[in-house]
C-alpha atoms as a PDB file:
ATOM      1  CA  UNK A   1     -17.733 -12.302   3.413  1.00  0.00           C
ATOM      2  CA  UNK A   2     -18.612 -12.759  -0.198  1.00  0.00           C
ATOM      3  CA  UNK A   3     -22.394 -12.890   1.411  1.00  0.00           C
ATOM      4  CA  UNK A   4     -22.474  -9.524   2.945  1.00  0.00           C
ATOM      5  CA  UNK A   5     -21.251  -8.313  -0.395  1.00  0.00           C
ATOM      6  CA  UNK A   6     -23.789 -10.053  -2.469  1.00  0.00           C
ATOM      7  CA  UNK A   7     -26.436  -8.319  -1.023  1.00  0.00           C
ATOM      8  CA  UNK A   8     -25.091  -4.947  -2.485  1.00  0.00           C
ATOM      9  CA  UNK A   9     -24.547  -6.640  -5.752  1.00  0.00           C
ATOM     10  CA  UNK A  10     -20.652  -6.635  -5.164  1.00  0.00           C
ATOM     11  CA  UNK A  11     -18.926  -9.311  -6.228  1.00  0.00           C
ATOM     12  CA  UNK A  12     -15.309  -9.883  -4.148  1.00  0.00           C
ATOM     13  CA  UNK A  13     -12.808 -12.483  -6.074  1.00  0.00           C
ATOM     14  CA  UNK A  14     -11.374 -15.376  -3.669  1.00  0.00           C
ATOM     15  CA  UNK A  15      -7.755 -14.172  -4.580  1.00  0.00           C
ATOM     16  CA  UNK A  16      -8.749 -10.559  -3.218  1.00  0.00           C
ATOM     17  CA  UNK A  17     -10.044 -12.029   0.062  1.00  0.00           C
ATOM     18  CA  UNK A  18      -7.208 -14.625   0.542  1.00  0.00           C
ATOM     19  CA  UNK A  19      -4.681 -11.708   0.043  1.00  0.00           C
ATOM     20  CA  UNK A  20      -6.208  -9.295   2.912  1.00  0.00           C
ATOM     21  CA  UNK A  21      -6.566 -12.729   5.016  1.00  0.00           C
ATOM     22  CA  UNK A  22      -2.944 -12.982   4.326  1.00  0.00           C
ATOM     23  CA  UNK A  23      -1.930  -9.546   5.078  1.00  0.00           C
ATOM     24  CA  UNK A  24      -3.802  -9.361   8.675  1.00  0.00           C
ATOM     25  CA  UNK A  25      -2.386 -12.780   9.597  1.00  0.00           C
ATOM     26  CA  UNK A  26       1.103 -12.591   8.501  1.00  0.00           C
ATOM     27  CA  UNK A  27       2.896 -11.315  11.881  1.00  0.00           C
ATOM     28  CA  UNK A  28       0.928 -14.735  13.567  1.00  0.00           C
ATOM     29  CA  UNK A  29      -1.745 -12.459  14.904  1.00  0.00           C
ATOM     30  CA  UNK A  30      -5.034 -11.228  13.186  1.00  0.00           C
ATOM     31  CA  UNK A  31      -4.295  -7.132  12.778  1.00  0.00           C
ATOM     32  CA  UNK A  32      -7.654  -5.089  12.174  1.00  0.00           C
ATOM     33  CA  UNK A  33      -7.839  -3.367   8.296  1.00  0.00           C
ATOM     34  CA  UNK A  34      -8.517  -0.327   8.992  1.00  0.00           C
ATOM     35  CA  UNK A  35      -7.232   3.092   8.833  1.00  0.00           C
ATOM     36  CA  UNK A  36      -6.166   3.277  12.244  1.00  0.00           C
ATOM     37  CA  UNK A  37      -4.018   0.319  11.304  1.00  0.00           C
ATOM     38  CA  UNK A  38      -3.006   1.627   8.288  1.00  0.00           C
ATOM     39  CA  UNK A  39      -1.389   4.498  10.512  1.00  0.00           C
ATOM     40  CA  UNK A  40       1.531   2.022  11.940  1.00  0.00           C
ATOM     41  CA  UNK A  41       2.437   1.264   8.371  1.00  0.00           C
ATOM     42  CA  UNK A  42       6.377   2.614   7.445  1.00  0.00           C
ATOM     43  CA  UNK A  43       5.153   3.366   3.799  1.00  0.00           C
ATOM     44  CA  UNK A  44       3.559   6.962   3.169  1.00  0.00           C
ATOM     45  CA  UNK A  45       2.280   5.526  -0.386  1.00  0.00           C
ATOM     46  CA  UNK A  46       1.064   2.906   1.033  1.00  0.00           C
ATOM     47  CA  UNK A  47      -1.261   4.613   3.646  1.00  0.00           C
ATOM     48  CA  UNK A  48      -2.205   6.849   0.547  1.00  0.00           C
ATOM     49  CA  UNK A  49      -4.045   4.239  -0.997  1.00  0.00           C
ATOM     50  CA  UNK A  50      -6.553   3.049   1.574  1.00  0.00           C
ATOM     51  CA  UNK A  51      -9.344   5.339   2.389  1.00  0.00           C
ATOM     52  CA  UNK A  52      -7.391   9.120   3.377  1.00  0.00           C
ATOM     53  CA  UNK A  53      -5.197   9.766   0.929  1.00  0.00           C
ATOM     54  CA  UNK A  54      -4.851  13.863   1.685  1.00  0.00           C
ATOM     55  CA  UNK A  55      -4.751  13.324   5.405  1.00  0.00           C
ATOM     56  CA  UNK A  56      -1.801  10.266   5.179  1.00  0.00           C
ATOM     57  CA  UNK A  57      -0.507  12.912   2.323  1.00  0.00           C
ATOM     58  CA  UNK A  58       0.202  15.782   4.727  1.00  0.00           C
ATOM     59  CA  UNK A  59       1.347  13.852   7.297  1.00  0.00           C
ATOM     60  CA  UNK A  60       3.759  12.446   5.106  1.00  0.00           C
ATOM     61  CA  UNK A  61       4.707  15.899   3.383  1.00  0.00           C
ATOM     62  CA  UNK A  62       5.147  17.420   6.980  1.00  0.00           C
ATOM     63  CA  UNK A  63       6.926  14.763   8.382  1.00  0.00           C
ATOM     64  CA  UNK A  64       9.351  14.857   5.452  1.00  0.00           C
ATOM     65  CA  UNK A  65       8.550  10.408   5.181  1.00  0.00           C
ATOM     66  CA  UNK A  66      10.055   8.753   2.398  1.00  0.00           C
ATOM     67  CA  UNK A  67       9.131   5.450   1.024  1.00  0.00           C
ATOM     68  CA  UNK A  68      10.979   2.713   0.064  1.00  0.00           C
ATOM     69  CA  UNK A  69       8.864   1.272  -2.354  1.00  0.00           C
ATOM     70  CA  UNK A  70       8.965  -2.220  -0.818  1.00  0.00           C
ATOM     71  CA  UNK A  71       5.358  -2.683  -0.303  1.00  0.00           C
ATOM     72  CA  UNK A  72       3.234  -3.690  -3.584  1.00  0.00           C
ATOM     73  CA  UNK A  73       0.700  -0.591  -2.987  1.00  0.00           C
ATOM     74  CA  UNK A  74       3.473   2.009  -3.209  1.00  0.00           C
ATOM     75  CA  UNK A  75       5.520  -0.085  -6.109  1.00  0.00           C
ATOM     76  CA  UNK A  76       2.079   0.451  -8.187  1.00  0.00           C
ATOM     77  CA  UNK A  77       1.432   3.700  -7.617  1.00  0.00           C
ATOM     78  CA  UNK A  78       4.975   4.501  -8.865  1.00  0.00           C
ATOM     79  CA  UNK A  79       4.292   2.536 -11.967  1.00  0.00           C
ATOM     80  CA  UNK A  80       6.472  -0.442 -10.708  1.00  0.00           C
ATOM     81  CA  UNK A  81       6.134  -4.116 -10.901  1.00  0.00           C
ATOM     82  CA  UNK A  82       6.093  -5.633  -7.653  1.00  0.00           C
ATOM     83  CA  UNK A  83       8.201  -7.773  -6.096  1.00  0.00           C
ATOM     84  CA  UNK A  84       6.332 -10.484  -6.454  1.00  0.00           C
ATOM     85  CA  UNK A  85       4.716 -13.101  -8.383  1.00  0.00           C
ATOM     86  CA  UNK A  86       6.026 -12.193 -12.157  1.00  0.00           C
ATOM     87  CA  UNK A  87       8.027  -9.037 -10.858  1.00  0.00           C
ATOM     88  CA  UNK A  88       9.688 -11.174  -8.635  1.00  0.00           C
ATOM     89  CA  UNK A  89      12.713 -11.868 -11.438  1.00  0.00           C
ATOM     90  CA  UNK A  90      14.117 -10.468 -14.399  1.00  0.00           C
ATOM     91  CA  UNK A  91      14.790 -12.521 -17.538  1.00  0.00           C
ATOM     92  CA  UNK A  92      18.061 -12.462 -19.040  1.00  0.00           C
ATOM     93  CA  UNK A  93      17.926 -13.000 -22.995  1.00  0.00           C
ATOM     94  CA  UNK A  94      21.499 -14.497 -23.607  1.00  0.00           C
ATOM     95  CA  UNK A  95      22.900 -12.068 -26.755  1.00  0.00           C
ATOM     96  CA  UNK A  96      23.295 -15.272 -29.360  1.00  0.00           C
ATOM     97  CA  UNK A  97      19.624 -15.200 -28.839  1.00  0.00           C
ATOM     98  CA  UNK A  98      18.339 -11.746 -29.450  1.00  0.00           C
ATOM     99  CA  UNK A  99      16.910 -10.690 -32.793  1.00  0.00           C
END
């Protein structure tokens, strides 16, 4: 993949192409990554951020959706950690510690 790329001078990191592996494997079969799959996704913020945003928008708006925020794309949008990797905890400072 990082070959098709390279000929347009793009360069793809490995994470970025083992996480959209990931996310069309997960269910145990290889889902396409494309808008039309986007469409079967439960998270209006989420469809947002592929490639229509306005058209996924008014659906949304007309369809009164709401989103849960459990999918990274929508969490960032909002301005919220995800849930996972470091947003996967919180660290509590014990109060005989804090300054």
């Amino acid at each position: 993949m990082n070959n098709v790329f390279a000929v347009y001078g793009i360069e793809v990191s490995k994470r970025h192409l083992s996480l959209t592996a990931d996310y069309m494997t997960f269910t145990g079969a290889i889902a396409p990554f494309n808008r039309t799959a986007m469409a079967s996704s439960s998270s209006p913020l989420q469809k947002m951020t592929f490639e229509t945003t306005m058209a996924f928008m008014k659906e949304a708006l007309l369809h009164g959706e709401e989103d849960m925020l459990s999918s990274p794309s929508a969490r960032l949008v909002m301005g919220s950690l995800s849930r996972g990797g470091t947003g996967a905890f919180d660290l509590l400072v014990s109060p005989e510690y804090s300054a």
